[in-house]
Protein backbone atom coordinates (compact mmCIF):
# COMPACT_ATOMS: atom_id res chain seq x y z
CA UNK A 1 -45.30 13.45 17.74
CA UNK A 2 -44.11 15.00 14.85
CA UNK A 3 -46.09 14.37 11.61
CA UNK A 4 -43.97 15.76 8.95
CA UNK A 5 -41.21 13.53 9.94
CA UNK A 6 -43.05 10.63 10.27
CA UNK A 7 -44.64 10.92 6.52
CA UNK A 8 -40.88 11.59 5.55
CA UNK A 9 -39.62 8.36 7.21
CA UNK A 10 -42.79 6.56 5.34
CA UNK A 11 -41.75 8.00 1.87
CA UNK A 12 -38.16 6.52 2.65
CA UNK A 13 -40.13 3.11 3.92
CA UNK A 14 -41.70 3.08 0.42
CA UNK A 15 -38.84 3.54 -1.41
CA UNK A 16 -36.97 1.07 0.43
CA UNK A 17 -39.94 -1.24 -0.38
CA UNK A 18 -39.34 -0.84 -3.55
CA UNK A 19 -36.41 -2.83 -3.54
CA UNK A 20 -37.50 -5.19 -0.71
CA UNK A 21 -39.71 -7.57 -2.10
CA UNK A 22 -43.21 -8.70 -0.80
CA UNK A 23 -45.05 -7.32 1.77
CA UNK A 24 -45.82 -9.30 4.78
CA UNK A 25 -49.80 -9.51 5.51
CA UNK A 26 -50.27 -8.03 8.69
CA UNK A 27 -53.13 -5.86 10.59
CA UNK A 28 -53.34 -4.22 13.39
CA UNK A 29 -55.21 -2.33 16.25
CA UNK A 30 -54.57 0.16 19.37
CA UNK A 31 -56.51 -0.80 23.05
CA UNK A 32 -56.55 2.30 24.86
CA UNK A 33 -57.75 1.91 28.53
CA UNK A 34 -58.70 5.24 30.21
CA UNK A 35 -60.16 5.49 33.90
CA UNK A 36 -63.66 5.00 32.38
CA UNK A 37 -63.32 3.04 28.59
CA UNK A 38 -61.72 0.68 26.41
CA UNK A 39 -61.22 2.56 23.39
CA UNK A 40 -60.08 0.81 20.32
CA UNK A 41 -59.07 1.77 17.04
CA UNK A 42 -57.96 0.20 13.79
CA UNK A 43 -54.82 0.57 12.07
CA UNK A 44 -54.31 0.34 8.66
CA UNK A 45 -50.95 -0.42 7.26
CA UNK A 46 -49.40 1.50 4.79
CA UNK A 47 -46.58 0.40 2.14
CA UNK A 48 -43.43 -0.04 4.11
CA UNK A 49 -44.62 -1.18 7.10
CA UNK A 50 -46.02 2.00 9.29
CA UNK A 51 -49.33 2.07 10.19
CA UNK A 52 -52.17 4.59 10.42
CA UNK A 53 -54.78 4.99 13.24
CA UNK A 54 -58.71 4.80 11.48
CA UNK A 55 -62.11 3.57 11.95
CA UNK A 56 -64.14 1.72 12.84
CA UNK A 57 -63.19 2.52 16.50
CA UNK A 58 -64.99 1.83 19.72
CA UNK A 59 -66.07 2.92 23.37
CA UNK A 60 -66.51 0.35 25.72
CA UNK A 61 -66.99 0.13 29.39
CA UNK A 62 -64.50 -1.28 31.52
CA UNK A 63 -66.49 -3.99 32.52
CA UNK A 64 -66.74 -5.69 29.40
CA UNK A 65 -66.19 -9.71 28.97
CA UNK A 66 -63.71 -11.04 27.70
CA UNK A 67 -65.29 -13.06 25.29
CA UNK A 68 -67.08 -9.31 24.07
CA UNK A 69 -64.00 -7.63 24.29
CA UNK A 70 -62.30 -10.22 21.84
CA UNK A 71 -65.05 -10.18 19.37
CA UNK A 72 -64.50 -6.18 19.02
CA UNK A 73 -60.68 -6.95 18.85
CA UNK A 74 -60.85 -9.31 16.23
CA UNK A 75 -63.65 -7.36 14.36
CA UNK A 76 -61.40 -4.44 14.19
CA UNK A 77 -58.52 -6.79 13.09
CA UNK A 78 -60.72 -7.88 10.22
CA UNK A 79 -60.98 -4.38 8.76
CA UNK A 80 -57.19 -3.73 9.19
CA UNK A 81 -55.75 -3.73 5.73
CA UNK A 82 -52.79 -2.30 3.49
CA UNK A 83 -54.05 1.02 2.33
CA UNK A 84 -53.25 2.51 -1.16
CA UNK A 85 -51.54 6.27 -1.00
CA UNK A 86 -54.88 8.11 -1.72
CA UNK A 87 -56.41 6.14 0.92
CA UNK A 88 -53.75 6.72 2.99
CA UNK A 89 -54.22 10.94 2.88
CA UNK A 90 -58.03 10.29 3.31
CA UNK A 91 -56.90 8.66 6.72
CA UNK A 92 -54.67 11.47 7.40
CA UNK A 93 -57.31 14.25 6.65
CA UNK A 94 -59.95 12.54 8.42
CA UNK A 95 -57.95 12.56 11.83
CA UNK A 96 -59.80 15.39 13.84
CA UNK A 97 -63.14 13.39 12.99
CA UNK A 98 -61.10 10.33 14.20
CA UNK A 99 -60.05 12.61 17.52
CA UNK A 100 -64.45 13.55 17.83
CA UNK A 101 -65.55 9.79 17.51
CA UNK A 102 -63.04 8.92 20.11
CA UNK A 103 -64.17 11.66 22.32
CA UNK A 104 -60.56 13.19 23.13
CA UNK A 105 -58.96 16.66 22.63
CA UNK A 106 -55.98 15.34 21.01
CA UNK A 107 -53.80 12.15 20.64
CA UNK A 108 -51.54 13.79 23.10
CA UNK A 109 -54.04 13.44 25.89
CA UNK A 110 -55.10 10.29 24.75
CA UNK A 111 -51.67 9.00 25.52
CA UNK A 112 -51.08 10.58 28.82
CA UNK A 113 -54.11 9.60 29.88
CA UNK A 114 -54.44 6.47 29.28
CA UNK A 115 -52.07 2.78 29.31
CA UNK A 116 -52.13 0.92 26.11
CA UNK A 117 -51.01 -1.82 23.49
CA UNK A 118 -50.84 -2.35 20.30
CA UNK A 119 -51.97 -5.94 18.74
CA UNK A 120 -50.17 -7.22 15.20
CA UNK A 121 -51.57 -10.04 13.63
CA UNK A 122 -49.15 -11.39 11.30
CA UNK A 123 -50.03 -13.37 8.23
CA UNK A 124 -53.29 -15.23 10.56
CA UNK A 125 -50.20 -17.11 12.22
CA UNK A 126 -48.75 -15.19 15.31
CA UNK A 127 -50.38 -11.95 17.09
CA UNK A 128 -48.57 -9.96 18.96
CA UNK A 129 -49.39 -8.07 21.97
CA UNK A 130 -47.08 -4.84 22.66
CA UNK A 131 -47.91 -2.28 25.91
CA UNK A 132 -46.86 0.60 25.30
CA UNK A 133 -45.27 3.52 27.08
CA UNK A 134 -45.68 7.02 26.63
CA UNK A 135 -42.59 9.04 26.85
CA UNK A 136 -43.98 12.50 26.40
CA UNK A 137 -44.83 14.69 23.55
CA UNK A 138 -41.31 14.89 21.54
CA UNK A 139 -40.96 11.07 21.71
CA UNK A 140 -44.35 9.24 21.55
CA UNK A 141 -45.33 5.74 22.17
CA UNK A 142 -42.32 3.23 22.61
CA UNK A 143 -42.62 -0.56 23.12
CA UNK A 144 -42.36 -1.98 26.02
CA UNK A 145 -40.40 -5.12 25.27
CA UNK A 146 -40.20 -6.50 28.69
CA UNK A 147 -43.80 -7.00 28.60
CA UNK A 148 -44.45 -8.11 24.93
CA UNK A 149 -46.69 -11.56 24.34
CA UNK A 150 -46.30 -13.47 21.25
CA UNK A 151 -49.45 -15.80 20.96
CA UNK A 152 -50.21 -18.37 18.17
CA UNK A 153 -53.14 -17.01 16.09
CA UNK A 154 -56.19 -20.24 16.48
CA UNK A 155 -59.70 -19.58 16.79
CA UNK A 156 -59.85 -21.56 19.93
CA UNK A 157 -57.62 -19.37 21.56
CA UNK A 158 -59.57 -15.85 20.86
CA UNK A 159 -60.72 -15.44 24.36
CA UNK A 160 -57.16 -15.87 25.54
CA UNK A 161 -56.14 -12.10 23.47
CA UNK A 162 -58.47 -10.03 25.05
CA UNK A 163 -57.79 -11.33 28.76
CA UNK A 164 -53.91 -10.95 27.74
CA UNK A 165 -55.07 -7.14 26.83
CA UNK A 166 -56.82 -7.28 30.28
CA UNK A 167 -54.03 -8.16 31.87
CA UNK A 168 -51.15 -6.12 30.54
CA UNK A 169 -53.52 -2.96 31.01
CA UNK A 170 -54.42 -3.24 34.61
């Protein structure tokens, strides 16, 4: 994945912002399952809509709950936030440490060895589950739509996000 471009495109998302109006409240967080873990990380957003991979993060074994699993999804969902510009490059600068917490050698490997999905909560009302497929170093992560769940946000229906997460990564 290319970097540079991707802070370009953000700079363009910010200016477009701009001249956009108000930002929609959402947060987000990656669920990585390898052969051995559950590793999740939280996103933060930044101004025009991208969104940044950050701590807290965690390990877990595969043979987590459910009900654990979806109180370390929504925990990291809780620290998701809109982050200013400086807090923004601390994110970026801080990525090798990111990289060492997560114990992998890069986010390259991470990818290819691994299946995962993003989850966007949007404004407390819907969240969104999206697998995602990895396409190889030049092209990254794409959504796979075919697969997407769109899930009405309740706090009765918590348990149901993480065995949707379950699910989509077996």
């Amino acid at each position: 994945m290319n970097f540079a471009y991707m802070k370009k495109m953000n700079l363009f998302a910010r200016i477009f912002h701009l001249f956009n109006g108000k930002e929609i409240e959402s947060k987000g967080i990656e669920v990585y399952k390898t052969c051995r873990h559950y590793k999740i990380i939280t996103m933060y957003k930044l101004i025009g809509g991208s969104y940044l991979s950050g701590e807290p993060v965690f390990i877990l074994p595969l043979e987590i709950t459910a009900e654990n699993l979806s109180k370390v999804i929504f925990e990291c969902l809780n620290h998701s936030c809109l982050v200013s510009k400086s807090e923004e490059d601390k994110i970026w600068n801080n990525r090798k440490q990111l990289l060492k917490k997560i114990k992998e050698t890069s986010f390259n490997a991470l990818y290819k060895n691994s299946v995962n999905c993003d989850i966007i909560c949007v404004e407390n009302q819907k969240i969104t589950i999206e697998p995602k497929i990895y396409l190889g170093l030049r092209k990254g992560l794409v959504t796979d739509t075919e697969r997407v769940v769109e899930l009405d946000f309740s706090k009765s229906n918590y348990m149901d996000v993480a065995q949707v997460v379950i699910d989509l990564l077996t």
